[in-house]
Protein backbone atom coordinates (compact mmCIF):
# COMPACT_ATOMS: atom_id res chain seq x y z
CA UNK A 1 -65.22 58.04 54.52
CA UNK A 2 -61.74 57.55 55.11
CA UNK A 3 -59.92 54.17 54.70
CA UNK A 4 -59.41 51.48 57.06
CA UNK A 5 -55.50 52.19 56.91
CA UNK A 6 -56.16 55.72 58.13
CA UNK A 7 -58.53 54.85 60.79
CA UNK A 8 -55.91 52.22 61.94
CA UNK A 9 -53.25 54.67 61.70
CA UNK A 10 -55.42 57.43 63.38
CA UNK A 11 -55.82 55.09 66.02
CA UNK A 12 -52.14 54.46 66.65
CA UNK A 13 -51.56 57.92 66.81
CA UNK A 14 -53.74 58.03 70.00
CA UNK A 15 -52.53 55.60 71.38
CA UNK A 16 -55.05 52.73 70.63
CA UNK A 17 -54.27 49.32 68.62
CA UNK A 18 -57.17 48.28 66.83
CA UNK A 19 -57.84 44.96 65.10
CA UNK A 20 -61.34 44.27 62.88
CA UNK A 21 -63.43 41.57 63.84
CA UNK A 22 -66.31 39.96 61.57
CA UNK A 23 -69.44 40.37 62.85
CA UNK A 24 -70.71 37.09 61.33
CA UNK A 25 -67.96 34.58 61.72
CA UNK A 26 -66.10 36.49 64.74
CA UNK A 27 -62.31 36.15 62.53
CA UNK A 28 -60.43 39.13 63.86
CA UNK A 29 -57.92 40.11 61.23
CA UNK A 30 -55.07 42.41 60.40
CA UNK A 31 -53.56 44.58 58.39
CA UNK A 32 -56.92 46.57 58.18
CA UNK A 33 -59.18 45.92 55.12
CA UNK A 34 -62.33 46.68 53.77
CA UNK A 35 -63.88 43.21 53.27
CA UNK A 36 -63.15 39.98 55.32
CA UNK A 37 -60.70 37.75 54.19
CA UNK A 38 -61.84 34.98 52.21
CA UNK A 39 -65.31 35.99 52.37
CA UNK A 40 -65.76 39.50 50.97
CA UNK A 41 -67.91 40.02 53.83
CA UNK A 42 -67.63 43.80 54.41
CA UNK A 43 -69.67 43.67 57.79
CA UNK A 44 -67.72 43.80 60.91
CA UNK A 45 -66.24 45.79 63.66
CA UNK A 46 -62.82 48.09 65.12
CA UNK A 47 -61.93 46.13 68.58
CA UNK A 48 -58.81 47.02 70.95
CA UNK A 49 -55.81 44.54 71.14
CA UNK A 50 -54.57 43.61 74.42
CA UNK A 51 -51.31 44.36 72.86
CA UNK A 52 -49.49 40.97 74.10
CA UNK A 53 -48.45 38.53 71.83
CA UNK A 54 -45.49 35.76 71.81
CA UNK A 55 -42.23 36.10 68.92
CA UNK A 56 -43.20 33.96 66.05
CA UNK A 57 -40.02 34.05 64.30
CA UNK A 58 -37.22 36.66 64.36
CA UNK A 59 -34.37 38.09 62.17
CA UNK A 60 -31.34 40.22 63.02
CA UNK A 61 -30.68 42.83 60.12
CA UNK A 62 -26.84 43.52 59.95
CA UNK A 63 -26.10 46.85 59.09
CA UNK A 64 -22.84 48.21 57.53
CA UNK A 65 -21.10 49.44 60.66
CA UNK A 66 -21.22 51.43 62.53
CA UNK A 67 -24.83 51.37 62.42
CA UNK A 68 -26.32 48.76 64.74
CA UNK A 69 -27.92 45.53 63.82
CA UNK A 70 -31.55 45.51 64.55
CA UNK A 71 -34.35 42.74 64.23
CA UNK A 72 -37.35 42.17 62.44
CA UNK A 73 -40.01 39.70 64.33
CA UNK A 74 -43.13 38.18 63.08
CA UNK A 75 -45.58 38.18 66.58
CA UNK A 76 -48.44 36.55 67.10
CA UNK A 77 -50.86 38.74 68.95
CA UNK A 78 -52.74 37.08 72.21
CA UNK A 79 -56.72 38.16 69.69
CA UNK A 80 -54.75 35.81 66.65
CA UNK A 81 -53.17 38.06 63.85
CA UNK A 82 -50.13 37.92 63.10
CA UNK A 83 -48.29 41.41 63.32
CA UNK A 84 -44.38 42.49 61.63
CA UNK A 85 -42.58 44.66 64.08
CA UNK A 86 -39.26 44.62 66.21
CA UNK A 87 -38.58 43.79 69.67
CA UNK A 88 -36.62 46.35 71.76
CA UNK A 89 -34.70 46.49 75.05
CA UNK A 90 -32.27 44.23 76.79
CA UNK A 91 -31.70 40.18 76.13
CA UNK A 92 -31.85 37.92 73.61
CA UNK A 93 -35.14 37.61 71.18
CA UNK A 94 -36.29 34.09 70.99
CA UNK A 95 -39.09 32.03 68.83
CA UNK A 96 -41.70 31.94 71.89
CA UNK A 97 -40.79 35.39 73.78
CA UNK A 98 -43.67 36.54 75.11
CA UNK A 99 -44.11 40.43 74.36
CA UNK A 100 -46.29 43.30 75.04
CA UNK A 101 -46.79 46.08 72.40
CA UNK A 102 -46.10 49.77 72.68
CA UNK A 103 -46.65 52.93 70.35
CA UNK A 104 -43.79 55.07 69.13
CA UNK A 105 -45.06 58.73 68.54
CA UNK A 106 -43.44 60.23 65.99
CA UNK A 107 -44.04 61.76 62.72
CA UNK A 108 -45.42 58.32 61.47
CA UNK A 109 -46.63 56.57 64.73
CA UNK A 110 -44.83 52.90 64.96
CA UNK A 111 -46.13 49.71 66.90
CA UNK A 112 -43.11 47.93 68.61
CA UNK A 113 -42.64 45.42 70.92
CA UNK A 114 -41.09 45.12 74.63
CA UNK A 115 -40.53 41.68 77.16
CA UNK A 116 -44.17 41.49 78.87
């Protein structure tokens, strides 16, 4: 049985975002766990994120130059978790940006964030 970090990550890799969802209460939470937080409840189910969310709060990292600054953003998805990330492209970031996600392929496959 493999964990629920490598089924999440598995998942990524193909493409997919996945979030859990309790089968009894309906939370839908992230990162990926084996029991329900708060309840220990270890009965519920993989569902697909739309991928949109809106910034929750954002920080610029400030690199030594001449590598680039780059941010760090808190986003709260559109199904309720709360994911880490960065936003890329054009424009100011902003507390209330909405955002959709996208999937970096690479070695380790990375979930970042674009304007919607």
């Amino acid at each position: 049985m493999s964990s629920p970090e490598t089924h999440w990550r598995a998942a990524l890799a193909e493409g997919r975002i996945l979030l859990q969802r309790a089968t009894g209460s309906g939370a839908i939470f992230f990162p990926p766990r084996v029991m329900e937080p708060g309840t220990g409840h270890t009965d519920f189910e993989w569902i697909e994120a739309s991928g949109l969310g809106t910034v929750y709060s954002v920080t610029m990292i400030n690199q030594k130059p001449p590598a680039a600054p780059y941010n760090v953003v808190l986003v709260d998805l559109d199904e309720g978790p709360r994911v880490m990330s960065r936003v890329e492209g054009p424009g100011e970031i902003a507390i209330g940006l909405r955002v959709v996600a996208r999937i970096e392929q690479g070695e380790a496959p990375m979930l970042l964030f674009g304007r919607a």
